[in-house]
N, C-alpha and C. Protein backbone atom coordinates (compact mmCIF):
# COMPACT_ATOMS: atom_id res chain seq x y z
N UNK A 1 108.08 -29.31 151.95
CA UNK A 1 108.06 -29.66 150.55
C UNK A 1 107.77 -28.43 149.68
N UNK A 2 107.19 -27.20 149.62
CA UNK A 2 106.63 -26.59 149.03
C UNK A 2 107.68 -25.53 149.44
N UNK A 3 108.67 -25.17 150.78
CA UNK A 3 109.30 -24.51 150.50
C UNK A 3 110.39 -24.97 149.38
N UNK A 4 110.69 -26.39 149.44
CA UNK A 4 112.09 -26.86 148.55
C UNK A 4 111.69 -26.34 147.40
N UNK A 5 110.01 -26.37 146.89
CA UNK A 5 109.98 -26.85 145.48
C UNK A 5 110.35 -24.71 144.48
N UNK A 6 109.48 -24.19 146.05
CA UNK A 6 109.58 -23.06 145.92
C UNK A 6 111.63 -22.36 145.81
N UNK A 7 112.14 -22.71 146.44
CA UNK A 7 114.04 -22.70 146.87
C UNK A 7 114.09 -23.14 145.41
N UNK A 8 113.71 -24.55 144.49
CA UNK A 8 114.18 -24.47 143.50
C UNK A 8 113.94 -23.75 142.71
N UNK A 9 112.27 -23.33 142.32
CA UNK A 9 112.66 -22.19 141.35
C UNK A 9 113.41 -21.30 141.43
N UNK A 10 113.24 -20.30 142.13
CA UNK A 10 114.19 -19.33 142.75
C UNK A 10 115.68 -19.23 142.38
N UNK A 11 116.18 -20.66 142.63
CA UNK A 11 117.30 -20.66 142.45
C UNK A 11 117.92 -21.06 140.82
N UNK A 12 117.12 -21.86 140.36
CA UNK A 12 116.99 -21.61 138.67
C UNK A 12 116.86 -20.30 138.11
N UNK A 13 115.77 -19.75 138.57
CA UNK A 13 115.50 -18.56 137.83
C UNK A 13 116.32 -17.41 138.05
N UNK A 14 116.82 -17.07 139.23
CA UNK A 14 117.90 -16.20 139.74
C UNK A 14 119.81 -16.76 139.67
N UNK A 15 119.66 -18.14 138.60
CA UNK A 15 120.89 -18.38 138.80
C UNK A 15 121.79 -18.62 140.56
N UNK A 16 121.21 -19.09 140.86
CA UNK A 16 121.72 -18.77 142.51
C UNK A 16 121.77 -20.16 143.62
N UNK A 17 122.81 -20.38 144.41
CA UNK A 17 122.83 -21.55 144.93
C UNK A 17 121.34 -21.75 145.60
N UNK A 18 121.26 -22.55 145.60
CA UNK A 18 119.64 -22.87 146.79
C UNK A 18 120.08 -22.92 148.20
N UNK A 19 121.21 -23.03 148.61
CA UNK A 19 121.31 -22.97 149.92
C UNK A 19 121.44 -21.53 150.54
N UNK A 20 121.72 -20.84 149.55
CA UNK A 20 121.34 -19.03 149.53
C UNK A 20 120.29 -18.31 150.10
N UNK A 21 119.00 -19.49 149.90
CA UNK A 21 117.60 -18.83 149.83
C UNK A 21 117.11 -19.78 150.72
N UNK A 22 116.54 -18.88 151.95
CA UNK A 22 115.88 -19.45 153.03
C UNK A 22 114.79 -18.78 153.27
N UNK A 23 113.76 -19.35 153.70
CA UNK A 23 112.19 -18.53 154.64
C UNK A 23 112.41 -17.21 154.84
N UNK A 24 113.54 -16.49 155.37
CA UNK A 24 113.78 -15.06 155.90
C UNK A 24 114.04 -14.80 154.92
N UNK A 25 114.44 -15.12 153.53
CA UNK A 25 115.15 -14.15 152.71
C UNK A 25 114.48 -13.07 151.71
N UNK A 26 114.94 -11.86 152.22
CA UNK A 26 114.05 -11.00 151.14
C UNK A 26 114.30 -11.09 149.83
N UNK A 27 113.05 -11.34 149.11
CA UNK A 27 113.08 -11.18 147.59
C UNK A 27 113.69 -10.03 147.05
N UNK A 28 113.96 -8.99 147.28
CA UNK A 28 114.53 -7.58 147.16
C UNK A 28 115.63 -7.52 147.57
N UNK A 29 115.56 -7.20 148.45
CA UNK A 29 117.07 -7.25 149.19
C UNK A 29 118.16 -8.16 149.36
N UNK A 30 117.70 -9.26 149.83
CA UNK A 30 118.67 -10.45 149.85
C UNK A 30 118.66 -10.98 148.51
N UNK A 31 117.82 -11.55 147.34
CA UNK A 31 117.59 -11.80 146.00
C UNK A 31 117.92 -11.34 144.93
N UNK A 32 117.89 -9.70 145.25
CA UNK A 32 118.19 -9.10 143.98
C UNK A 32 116.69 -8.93 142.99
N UNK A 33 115.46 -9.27 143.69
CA UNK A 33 114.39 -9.65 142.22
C UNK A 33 114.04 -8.28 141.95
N UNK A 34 114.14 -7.98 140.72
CA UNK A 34 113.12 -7.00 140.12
C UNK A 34 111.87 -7.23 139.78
N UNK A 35 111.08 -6.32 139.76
CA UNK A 35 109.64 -6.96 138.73
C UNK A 35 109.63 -7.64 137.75
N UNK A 36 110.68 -7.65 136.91
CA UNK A 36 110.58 -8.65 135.67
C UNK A 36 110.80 -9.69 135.82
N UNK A 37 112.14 -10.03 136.60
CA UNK A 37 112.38 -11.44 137.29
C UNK A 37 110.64 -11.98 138.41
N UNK A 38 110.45 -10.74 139.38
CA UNK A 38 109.24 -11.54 140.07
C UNK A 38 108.22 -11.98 139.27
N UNK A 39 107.59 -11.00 137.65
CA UNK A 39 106.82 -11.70 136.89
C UNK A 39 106.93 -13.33 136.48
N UNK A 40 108.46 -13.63 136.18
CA UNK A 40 108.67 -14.89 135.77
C UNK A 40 108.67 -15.53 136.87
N UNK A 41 109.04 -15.65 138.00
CA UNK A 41 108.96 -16.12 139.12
C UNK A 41 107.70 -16.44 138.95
N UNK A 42 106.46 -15.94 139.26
CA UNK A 42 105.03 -15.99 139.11
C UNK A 42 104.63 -16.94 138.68
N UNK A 43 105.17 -17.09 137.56
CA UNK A 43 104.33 -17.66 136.32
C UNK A 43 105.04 -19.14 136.73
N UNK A 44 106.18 -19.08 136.90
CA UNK A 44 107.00 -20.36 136.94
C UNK A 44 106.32 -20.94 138.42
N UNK A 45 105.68 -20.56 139.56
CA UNK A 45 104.89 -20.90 140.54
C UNK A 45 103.98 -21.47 140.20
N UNK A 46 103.03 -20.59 139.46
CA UNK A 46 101.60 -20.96 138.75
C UNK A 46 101.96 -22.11 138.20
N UNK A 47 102.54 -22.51 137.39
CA UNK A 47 103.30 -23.53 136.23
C UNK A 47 103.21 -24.99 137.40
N UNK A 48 104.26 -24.86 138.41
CA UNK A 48 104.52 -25.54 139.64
C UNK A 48 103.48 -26.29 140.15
N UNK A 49 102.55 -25.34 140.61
CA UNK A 49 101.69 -25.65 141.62
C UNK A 49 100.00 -25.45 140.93
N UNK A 50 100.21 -25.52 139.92
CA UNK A 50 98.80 -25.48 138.54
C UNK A 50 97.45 -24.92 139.56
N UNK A 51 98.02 -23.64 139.41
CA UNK A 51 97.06 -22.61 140.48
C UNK A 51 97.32 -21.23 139.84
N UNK A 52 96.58 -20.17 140.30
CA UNK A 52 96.70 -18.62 139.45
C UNK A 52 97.14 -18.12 140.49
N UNK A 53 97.92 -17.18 140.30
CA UNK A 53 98.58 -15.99 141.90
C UNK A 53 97.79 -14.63 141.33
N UNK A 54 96.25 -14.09 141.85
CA UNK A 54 96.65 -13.22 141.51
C UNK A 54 97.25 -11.42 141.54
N UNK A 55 97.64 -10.66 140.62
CA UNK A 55 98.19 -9.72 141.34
C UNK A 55 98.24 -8.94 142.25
N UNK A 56 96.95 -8.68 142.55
CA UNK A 56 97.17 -8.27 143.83
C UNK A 56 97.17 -8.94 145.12
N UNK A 57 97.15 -10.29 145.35
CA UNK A 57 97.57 -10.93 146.24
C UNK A 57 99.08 -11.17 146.27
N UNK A 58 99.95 -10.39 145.28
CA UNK A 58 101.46 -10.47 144.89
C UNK A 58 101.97 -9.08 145.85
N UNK A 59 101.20 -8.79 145.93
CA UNK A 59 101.52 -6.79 146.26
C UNK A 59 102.37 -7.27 147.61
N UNK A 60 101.99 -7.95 148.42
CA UNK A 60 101.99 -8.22 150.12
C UNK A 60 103.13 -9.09 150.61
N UNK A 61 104.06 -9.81 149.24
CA UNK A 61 104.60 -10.81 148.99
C UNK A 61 106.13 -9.51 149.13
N UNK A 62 106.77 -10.31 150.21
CA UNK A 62 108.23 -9.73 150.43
C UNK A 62 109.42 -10.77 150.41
N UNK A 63 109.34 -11.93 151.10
CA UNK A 63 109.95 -12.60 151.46
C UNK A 63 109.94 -13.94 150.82
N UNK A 64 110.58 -15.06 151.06
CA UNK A 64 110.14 -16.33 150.29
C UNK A 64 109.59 -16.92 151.11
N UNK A 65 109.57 -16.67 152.98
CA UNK A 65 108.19 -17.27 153.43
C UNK A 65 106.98 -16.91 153.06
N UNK A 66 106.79 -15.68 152.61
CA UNK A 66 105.79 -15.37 152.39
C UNK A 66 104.83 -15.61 151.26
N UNK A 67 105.79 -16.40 150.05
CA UNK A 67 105.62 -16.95 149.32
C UNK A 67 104.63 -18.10 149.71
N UNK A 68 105.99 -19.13 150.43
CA UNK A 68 105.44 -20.75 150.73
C UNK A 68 104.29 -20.55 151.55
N UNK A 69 103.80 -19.11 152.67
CA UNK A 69 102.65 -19.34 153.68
C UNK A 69 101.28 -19.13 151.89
N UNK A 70 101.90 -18.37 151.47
CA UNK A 70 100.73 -17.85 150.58
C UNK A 70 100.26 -19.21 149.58
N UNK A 71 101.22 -19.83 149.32
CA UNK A 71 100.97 -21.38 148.67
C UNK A 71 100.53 -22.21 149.35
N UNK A 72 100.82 -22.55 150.40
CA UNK A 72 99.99 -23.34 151.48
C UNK A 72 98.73 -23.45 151.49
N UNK A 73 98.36 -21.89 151.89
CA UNK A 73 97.36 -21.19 152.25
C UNK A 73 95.83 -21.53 151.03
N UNK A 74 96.89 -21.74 149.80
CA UNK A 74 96.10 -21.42 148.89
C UNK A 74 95.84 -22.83 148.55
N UNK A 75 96.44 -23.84 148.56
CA UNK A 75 96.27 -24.99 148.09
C UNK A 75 95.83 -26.16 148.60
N UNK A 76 95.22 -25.56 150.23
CA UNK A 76 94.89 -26.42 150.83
C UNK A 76 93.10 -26.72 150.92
């Protein structure tokens, strides 16, 4: 559940099919995100999941599993 909800932003915010974006996919590389896009990304998480990310727990963040383990992690 938290990866889908996570696949949808992503795919809103990057314009991009959702079946594009899987657990392995690098935010960089496979995504395309820059920092400005990952800022909004952020915020649109926070928004999501009515929780704070903060930055430097972002630093470590590569992938979109690494996303959903870090949301998990955090919300449980």
């Amino acid at each position: 559940m938290t990866f889908e909800k996570v696949q949808k932003i992503l795919a809103e915010q990057l314009e991009l099919d959702a079946d594009e974006i899987t657990m392995d996919s690098s935010l960089v590389e496979d995504l395309g995100i820059d920092s400005l896009d990952f800022v909004d990304i952020v915020m649109s998480l926070e928004d999501e999941f009515d929780t704070e990310f903060p930055e430097e727990d972002m630093a470590g963040i590569k992938t979109v599993g690494d996303i959903v383990k870090y949301i998990e992690d955090k919300i449980q």
